[in-house]
Protein backbone atom coordinates (compact mmCIF):
# COMPACT_ATOMS: atom_id res chain seq x y z
CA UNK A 1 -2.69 -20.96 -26.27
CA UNK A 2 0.58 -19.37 -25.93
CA UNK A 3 0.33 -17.10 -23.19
CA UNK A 4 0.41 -13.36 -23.16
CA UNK A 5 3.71 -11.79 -22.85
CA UNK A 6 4.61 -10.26 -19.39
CA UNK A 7 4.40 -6.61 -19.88
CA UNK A 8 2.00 -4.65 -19.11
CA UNK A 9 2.66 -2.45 -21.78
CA UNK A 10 3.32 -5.10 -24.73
CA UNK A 11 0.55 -8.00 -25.35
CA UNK A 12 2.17 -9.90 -28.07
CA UNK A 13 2.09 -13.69 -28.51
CA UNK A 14 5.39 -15.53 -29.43
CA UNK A 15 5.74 -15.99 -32.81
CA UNK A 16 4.78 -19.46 -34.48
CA UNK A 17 5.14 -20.82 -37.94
CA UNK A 18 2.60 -24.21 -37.56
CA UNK A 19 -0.47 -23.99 -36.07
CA UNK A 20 0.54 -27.81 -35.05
CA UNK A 21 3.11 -27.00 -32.88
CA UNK A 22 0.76 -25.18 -30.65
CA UNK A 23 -0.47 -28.29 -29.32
CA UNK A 24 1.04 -29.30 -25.71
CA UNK A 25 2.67 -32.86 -25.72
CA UNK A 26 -0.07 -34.85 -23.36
CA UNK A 27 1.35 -34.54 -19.81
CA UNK A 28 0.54 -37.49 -18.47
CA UNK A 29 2.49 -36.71 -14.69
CA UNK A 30 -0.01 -33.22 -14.54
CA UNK A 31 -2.81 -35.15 -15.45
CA UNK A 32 -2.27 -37.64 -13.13
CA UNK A 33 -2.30 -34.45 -10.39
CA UNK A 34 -5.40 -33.75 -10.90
CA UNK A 35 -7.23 -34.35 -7.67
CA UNK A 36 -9.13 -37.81 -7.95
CA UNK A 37 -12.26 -36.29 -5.60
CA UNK A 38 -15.24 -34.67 -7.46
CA UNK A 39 -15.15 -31.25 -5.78
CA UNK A 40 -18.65 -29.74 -4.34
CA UNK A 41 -19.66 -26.45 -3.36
CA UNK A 42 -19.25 -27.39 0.35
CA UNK A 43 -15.39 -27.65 0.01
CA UNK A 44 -14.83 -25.15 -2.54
CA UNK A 45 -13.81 -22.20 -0.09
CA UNK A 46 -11.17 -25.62 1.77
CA UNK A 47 -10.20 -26.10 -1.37
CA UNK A 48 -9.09 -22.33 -2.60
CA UNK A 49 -7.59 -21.58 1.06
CA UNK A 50 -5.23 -25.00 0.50
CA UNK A 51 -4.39 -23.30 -3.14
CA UNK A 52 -3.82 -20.16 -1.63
CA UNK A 53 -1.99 -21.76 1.65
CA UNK A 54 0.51 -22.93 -0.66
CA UNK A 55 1.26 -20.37 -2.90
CA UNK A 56 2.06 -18.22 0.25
CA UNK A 57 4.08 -20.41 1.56
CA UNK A 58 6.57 -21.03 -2.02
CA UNK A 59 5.56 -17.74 -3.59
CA UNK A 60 7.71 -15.13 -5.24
CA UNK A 61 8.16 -12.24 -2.53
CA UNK A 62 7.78 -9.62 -4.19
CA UNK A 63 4.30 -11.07 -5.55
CA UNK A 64 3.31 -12.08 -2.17
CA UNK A 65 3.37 -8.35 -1.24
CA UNK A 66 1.52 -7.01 -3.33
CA UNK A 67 -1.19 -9.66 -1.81
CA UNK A 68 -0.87 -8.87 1.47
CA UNK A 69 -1.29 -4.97 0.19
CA UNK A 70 -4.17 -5.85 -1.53
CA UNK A 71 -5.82 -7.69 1.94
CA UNK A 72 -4.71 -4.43 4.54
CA UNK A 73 -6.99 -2.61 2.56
CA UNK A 74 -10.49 -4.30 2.68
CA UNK A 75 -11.68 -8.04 2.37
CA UNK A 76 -14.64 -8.27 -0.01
CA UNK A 77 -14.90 -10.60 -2.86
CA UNK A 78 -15.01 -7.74 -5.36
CA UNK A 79 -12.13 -6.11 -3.76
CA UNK A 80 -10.19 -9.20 -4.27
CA UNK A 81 -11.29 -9.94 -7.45
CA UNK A 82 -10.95 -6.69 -8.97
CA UNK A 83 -7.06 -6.56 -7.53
CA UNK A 84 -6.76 -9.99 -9.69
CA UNK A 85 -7.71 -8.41 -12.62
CA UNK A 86 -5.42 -5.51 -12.08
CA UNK A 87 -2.15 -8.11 -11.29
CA UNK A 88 -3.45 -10.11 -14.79
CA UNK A 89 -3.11 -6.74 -16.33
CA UNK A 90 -0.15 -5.53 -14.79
CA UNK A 91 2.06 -8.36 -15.59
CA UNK A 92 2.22 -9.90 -11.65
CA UNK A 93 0.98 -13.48 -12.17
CA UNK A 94 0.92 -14.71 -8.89
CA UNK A 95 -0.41 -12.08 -7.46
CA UNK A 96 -3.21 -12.55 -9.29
CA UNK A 97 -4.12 -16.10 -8.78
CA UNK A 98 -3.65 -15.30 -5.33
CA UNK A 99 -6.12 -12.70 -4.87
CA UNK A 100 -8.87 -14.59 -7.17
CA UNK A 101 -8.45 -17.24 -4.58
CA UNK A 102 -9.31 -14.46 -1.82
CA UNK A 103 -12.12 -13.98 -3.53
CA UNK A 104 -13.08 -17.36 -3.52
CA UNK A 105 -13.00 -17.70 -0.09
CA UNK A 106 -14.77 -14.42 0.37
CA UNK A 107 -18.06 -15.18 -1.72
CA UNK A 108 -17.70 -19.09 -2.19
CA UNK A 109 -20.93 -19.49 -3.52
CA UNK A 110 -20.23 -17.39 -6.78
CA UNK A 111 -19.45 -19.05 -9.56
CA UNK A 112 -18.05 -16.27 -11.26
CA UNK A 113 -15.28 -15.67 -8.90
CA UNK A 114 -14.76 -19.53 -8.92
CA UNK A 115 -14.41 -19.65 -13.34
CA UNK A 116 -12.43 -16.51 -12.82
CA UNK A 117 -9.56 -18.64 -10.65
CA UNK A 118 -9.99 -21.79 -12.80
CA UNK A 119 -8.76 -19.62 -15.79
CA UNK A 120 -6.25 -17.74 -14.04
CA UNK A 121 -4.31 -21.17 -12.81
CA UNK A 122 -4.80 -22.16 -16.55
CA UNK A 123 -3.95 -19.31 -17.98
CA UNK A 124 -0.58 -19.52 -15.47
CA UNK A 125 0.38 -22.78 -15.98
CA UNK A 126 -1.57 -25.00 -13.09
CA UNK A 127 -4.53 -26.30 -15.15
CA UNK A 128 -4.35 -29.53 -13.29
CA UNK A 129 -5.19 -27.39 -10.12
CA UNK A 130 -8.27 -25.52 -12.36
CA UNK A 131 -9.98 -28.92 -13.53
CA UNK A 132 -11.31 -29.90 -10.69
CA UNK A 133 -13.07 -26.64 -9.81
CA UNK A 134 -14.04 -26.28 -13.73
CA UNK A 135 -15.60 -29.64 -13.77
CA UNK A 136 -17.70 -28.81 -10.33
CA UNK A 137 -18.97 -25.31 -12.68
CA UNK A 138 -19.95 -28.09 -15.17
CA UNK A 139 -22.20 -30.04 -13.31
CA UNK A 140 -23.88 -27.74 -12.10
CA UNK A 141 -24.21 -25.38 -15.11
CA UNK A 142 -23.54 -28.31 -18.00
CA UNK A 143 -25.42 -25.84 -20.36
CA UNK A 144 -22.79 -22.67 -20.10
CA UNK A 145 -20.50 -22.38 -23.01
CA UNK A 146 -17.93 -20.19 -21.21
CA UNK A 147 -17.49 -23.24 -18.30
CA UNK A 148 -17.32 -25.44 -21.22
CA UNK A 149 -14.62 -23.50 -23.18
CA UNK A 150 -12.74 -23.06 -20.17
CA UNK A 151 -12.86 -26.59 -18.92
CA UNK A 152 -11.70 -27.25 -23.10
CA UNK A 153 -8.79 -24.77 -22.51
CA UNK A 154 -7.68 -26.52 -19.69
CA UNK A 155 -7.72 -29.88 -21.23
CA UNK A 156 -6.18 -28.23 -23.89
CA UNK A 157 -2.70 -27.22 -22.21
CA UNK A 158 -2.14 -30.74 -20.75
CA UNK A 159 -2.34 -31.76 -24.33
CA UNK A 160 -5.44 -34.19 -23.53
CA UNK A 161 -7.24 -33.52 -27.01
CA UNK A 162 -10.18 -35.39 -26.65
CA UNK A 163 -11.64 -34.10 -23.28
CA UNK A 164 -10.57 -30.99 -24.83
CA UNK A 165 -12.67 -31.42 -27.69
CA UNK A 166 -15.20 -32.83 -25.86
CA UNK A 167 -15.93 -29.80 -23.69
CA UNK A 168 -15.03 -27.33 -26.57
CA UNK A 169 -17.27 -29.04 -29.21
CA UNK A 170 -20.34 -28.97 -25.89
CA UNK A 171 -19.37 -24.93 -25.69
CA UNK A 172 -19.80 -24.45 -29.30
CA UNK A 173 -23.12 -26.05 -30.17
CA UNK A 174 -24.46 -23.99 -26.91
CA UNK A 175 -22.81 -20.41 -28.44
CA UNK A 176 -21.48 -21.08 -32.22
CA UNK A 177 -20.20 -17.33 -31.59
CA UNK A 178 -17.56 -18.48 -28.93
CA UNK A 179 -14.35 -17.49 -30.49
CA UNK A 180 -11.70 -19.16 -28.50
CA UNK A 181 -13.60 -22.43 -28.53
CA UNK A 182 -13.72 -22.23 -32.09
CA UNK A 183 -10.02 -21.81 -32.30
CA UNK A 184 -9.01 -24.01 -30.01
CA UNK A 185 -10.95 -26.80 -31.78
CA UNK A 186 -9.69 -25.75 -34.92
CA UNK A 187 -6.08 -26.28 -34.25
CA UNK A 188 -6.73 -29.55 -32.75
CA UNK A 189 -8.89 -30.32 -35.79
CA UNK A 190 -6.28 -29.24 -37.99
CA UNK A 191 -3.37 -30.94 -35.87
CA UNK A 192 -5.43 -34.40 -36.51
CA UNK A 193 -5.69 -33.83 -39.96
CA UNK A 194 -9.48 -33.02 -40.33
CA UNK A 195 -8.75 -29.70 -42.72
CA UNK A 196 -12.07 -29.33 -44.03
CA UNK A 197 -14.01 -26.16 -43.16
CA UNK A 198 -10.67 -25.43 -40.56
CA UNK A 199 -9.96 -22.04 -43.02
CA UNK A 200 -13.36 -20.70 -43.17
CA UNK A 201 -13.34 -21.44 -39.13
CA UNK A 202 -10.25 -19.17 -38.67
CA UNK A 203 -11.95 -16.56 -40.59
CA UNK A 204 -14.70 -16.55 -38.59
CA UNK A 205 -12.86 -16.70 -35.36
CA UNK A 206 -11.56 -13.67 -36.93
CA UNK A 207 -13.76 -12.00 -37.28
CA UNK A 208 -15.93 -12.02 -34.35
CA UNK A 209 -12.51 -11.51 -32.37
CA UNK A 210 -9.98 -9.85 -34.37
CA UNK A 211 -6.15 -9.90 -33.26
CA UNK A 212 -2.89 -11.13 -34.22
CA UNK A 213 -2.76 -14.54 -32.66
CA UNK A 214 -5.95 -15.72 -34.67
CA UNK A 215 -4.36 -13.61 -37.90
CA UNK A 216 -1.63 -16.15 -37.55
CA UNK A 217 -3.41 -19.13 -37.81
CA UNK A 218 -5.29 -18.07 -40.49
CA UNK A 219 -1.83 -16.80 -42.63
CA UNK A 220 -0.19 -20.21 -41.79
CA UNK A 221 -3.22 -22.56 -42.92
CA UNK A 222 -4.08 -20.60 -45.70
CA UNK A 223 -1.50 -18.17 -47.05
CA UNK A 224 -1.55 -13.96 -46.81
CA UNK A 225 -4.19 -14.35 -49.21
CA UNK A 226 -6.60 -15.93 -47.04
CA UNK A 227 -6.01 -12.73 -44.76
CA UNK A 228 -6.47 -10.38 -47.86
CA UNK A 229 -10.09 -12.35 -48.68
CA UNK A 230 -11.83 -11.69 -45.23
């Protein structure tokens, strides 16, 4: 998905003509990144300190400030986590994969702070770092459609449509109602040529989730008057 513009005060998406174009060419080098080594709970909390070890070390300064800020004033998992939500918000990217991996560390065994930095490195560009930890939320919850969707999102940005559809397709027989693996699917659906159903998909996407990104897709596969008839 294209990400979110960095401003705190204007979340637009770029602009886009063809929902096909939205699809990453398959990066084969990023894929080929992705740690070979099934990761397990026990080296979860190794595995965010090595993330978080390096993005210290090469990080933008001004974004590893705001970290250290963030850890001078207390050290619990929802302290952290909360901060990361705040950085998402505010615009400061790194900061915010940062401090979801302090909270990581702090609670290890949570799988919610764990899904929360899987999507962040997504979201940021470093799905091949996400995958592994994604894929460890699979196995052990194989019947949670947000895991799912996010593994499929992931898969998604390193262009590799079938494990994206895979995963996405898993997410929404569990919850039909998930929106963004419904759209997801739908462009890569569309993108293959499989067009049936894809408009009355959009709309639906639409309108369990309404915003402009999803009114796009809709406008370019079926016109303004597919917009008008919702």
């Amino acid at each position: 998905m294209p990400a979110i513009l960095e401003n705190a005060n204007d979340y637009r998406y770029p602009e886009f003509t063809s929902n096909k174009e939205l699809i990453p060419k398959k990066d084969a080098a990023r894929i080929n990144a992705i740690p070979k080594d099934k990761l397990t709970q026990a080296g979860i909390s190794t595995y965010a300190n090595s993330l978080f070890s390096k993005l210290m070390a090469k990080g933008d300064a001004a974004e590893i400030t705001i970290i250290k800020s963030v850890m001078a004033k207390g050290s619990s998992a929802d302290h952290f986590g909360n901060a990361a939500v705040l950085c998402m918000l505010q615009g400061h990217a790194q900061a915010a994969i940062g401090l979801s991996m302090k909270a990581v560390q702090a609670a290890p065994t949570d799988a919610n702070w764990q899904n929360n930095m899987a999507s962040l490195l997504t979201q940021y560009g470093y799905a091949e770092q996400a995958i592994p930890v994604l894929q460890k939320l699979r196995n052990e919850m194989d019947d949670n459609s947000t895991v799912l969707n996010n593994l499929g999102q992931a898969w998604f940005t390193l262009g590799e449509t079938d494990s994206a559809m895979k995963n996405l397709s898993a997410a929404i027989a569990i919850n039909p109602d998930n929106a963004d693996a419904t759209i997801s699917h739908t462009i890569i659906e569309e993108t293959e040529g499989k067009n049936a159903g894809v408009i009355e998909k959009y709309k639906k996407a639409m309108a369990q989730s309404p915003d402009g990104f999803t009114e796009t897709l809709l406008k370019n596969s079926s016109g303004q008057n597919g917009i008008n008839n919702i």
